[in-house]
Protein backbone atom coordinates (compact mmCIF):
# COMPACT_ATOMS: atom_id res chain seq x y z
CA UNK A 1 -51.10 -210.52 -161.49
CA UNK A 2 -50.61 -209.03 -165.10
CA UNK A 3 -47.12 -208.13 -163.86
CA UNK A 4 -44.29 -207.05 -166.82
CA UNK A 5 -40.77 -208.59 -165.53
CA UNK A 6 -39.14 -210.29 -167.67
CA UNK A 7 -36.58 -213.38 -166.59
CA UNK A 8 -34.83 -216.42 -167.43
CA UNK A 9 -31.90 -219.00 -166.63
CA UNK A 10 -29.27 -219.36 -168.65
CA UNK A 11 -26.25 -221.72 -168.35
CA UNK A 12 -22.86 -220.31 -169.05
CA UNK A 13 -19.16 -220.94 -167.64
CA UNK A 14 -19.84 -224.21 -165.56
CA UNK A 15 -22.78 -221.60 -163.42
CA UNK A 16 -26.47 -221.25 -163.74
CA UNK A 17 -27.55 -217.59 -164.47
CA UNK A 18 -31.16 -216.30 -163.13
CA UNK A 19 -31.26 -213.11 -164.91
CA UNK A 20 -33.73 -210.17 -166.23
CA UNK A 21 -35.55 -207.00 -166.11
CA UNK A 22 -37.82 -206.44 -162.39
CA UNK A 23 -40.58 -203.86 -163.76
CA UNK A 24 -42.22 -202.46 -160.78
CA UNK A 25 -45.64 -202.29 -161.99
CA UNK A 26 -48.38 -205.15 -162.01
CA UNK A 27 -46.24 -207.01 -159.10
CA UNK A 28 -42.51 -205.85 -158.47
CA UNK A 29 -41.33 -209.60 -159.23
CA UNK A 30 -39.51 -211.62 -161.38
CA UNK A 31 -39.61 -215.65 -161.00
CA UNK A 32 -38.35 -218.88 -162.43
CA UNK A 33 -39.39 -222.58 -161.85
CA UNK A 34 -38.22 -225.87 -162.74
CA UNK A 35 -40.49 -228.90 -161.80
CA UNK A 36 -38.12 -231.82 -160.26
CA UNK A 37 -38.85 -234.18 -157.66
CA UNK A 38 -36.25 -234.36 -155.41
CA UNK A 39 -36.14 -235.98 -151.55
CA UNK A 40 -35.00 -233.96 -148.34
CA UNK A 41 -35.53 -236.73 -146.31
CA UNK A 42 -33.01 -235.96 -143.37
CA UNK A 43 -31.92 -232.84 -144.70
CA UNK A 44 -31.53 -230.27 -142.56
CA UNK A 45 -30.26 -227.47 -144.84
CA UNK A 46 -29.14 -226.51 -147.80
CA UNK A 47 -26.02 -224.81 -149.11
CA UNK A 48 -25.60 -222.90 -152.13
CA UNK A 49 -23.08 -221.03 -153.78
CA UNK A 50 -24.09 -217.69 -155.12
CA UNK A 51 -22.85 -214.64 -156.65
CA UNK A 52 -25.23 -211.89 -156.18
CA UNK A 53 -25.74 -208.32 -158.12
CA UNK A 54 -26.14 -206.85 -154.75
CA UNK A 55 -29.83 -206.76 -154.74
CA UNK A 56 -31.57 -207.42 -151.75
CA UNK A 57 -34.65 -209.60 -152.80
CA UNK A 58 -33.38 -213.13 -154.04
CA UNK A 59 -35.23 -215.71 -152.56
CA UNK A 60 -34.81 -219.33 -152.94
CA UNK A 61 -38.70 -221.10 -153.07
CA UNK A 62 -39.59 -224.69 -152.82
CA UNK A 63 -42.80 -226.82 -152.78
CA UNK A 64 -43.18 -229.81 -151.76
CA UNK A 65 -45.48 -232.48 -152.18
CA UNK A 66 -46.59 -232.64 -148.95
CA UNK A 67 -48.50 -229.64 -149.73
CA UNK A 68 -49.48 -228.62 -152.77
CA UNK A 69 -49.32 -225.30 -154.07
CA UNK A 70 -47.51 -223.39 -150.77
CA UNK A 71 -44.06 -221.95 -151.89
CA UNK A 72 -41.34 -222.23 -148.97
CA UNK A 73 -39.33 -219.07 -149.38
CA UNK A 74 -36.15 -218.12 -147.87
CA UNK A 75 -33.95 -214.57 -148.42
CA UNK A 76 -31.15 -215.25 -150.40
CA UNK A 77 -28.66 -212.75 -148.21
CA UNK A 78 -25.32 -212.09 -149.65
CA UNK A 79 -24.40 -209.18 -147.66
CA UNK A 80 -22.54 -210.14 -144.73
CA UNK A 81 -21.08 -213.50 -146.54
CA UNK A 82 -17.64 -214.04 -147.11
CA UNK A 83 -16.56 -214.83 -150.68
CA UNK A 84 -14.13 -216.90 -152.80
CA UNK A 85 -11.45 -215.86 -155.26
CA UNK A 86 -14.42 -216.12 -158.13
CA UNK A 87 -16.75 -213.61 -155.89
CA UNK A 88 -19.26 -216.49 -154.51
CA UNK A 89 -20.59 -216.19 -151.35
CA UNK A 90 -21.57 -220.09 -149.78
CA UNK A 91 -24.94 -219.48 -148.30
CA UNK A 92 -26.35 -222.15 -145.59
CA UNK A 93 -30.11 -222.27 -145.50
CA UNK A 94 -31.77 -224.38 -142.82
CA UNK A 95 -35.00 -225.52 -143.92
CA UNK A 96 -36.07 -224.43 -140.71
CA UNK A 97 -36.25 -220.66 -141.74
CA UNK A 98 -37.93 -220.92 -145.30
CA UNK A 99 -41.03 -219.05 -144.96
CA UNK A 100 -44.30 -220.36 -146.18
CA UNK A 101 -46.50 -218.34 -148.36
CA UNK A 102 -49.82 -219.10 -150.59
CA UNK A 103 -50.32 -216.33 -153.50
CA UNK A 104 -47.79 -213.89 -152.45
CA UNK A 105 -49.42 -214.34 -148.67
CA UNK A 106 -47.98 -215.66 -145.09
CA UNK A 107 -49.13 -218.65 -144.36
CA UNK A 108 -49.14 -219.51 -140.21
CA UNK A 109 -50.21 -223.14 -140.27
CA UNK A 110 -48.50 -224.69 -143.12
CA UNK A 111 -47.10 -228.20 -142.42
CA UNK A 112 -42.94 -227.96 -142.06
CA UNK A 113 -40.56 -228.02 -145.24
CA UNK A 114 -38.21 -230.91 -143.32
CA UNK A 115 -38.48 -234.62 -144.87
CA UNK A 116 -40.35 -234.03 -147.72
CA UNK A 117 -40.25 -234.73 -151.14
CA UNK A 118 -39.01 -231.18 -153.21
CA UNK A 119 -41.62 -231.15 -156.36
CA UNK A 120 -40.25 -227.85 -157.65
CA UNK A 121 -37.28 -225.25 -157.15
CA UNK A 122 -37.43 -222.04 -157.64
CA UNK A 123 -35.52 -218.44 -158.11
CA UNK A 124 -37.16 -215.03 -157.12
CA UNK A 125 -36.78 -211.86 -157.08
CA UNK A 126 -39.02 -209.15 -155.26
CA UNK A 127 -39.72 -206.32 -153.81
CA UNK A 128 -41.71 -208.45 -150.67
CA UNK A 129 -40.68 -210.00 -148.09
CA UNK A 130 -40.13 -214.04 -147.35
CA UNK A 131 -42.73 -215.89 -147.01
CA UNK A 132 -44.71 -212.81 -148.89
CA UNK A 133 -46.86 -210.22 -147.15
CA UNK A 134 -44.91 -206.84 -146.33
CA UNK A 135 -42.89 -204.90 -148.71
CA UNK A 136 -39.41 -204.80 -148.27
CA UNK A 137 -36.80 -201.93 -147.87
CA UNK A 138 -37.78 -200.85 -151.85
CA UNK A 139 -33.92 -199.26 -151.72
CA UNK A 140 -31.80 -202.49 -152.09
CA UNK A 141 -34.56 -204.06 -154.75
CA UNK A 142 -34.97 -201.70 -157.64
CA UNK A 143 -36.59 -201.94 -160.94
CA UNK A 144 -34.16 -202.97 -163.84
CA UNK A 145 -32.05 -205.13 -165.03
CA UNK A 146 -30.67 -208.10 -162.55
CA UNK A 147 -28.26 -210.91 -162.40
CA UNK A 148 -27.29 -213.56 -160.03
CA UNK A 149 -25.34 -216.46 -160.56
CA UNK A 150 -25.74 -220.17 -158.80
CA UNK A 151 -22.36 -222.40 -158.92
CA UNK A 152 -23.76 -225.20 -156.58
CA UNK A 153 -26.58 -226.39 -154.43
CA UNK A 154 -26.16 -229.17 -152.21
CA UNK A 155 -27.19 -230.97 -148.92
CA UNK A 156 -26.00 -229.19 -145.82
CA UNK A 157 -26.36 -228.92 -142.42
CA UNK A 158 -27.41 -226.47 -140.32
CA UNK A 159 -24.95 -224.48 -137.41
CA UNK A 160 -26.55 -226.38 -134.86
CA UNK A 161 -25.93 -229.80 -136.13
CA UNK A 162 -22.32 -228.55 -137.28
CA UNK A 163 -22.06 -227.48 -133.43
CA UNK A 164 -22.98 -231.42 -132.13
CA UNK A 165 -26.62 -230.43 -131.32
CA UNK A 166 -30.02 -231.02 -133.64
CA UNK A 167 -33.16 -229.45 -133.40
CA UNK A 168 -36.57 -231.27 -134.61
């Protein structure tokens, strides 16, 4: 897209740091990737402890290898989360709600995320919605400098399965 943000992830105090500079023009986002295979197999969610900048456009992605090339995206929302002494929020993320996307567009038919193999793991931010598509409230994801920290990402379950019920 010729887009201008700059980013990177940095490791420092025992966290992982996505950080940078979201420049508006050429694409309003900012992303990072790291290629890792990695099996969900009977997964269904994740949970991951995050301290946010207050920005409203994090997204976790995810492709799998059961499709090539679509990004599963899901809103990384900090807003309503309760937090721990050190200011991180624990996030639950059923893999049920990541949004597929192709290119920065929705995707309707894409196969579902559950029990496959993770070939990469992303961090985004942007100025569009999950799963791509609209733009976003433009308010709570200004240009600039940004900063979010990620303490731990794990294997969860979802509220249903928590409550003695599971979904398929």
């Amino acid at each position: 897209m010729g887009g201008s943000s700059r980013s990177r992830v940095v490791f420092e105090n025992g966290v992982s740091v996505f950080e940078g500079v979201l420049i508006e023009q050429g694409g309003g986002f900012a992303s990072v990737r790291c290629a890792r295979l990695v099996s969900i197999q009977d997964v269904e969610a994740l949970r991951l402890k995050v301290k946010s900048d207050g920005r409203v456009g994090y997204k976790l992605t995810l492709m799998g290898d059961h499709a090539p090339r679509i990004s599963y995206q899901i809103l990384l929302d900090t807003a309503n989360e309760a937090v721990d002494a050190d200011g991180f929020a624990d996030l639950v993320l059923p893999l049920d709600e990541f949004k597929p996307s192709f290119q920065g567009r929705p995707l309707r038919d894409a196969p579902p995320l559950r029990d496959a193999k993770i070939c990469s793991l992303g961090l985004m931010l942007s100025q569009f919605a999950a799963g791509g598509g609209e733009v976003a409230d433009k308010r709570g994801c200004p240009p600039g400098n940004f900063r979010i920290e990620l303490k731990q990402l794990a294997a969860g379950k979802s509220e249903l399965a928590i409550n003695g019920r599971r979904w398929v």
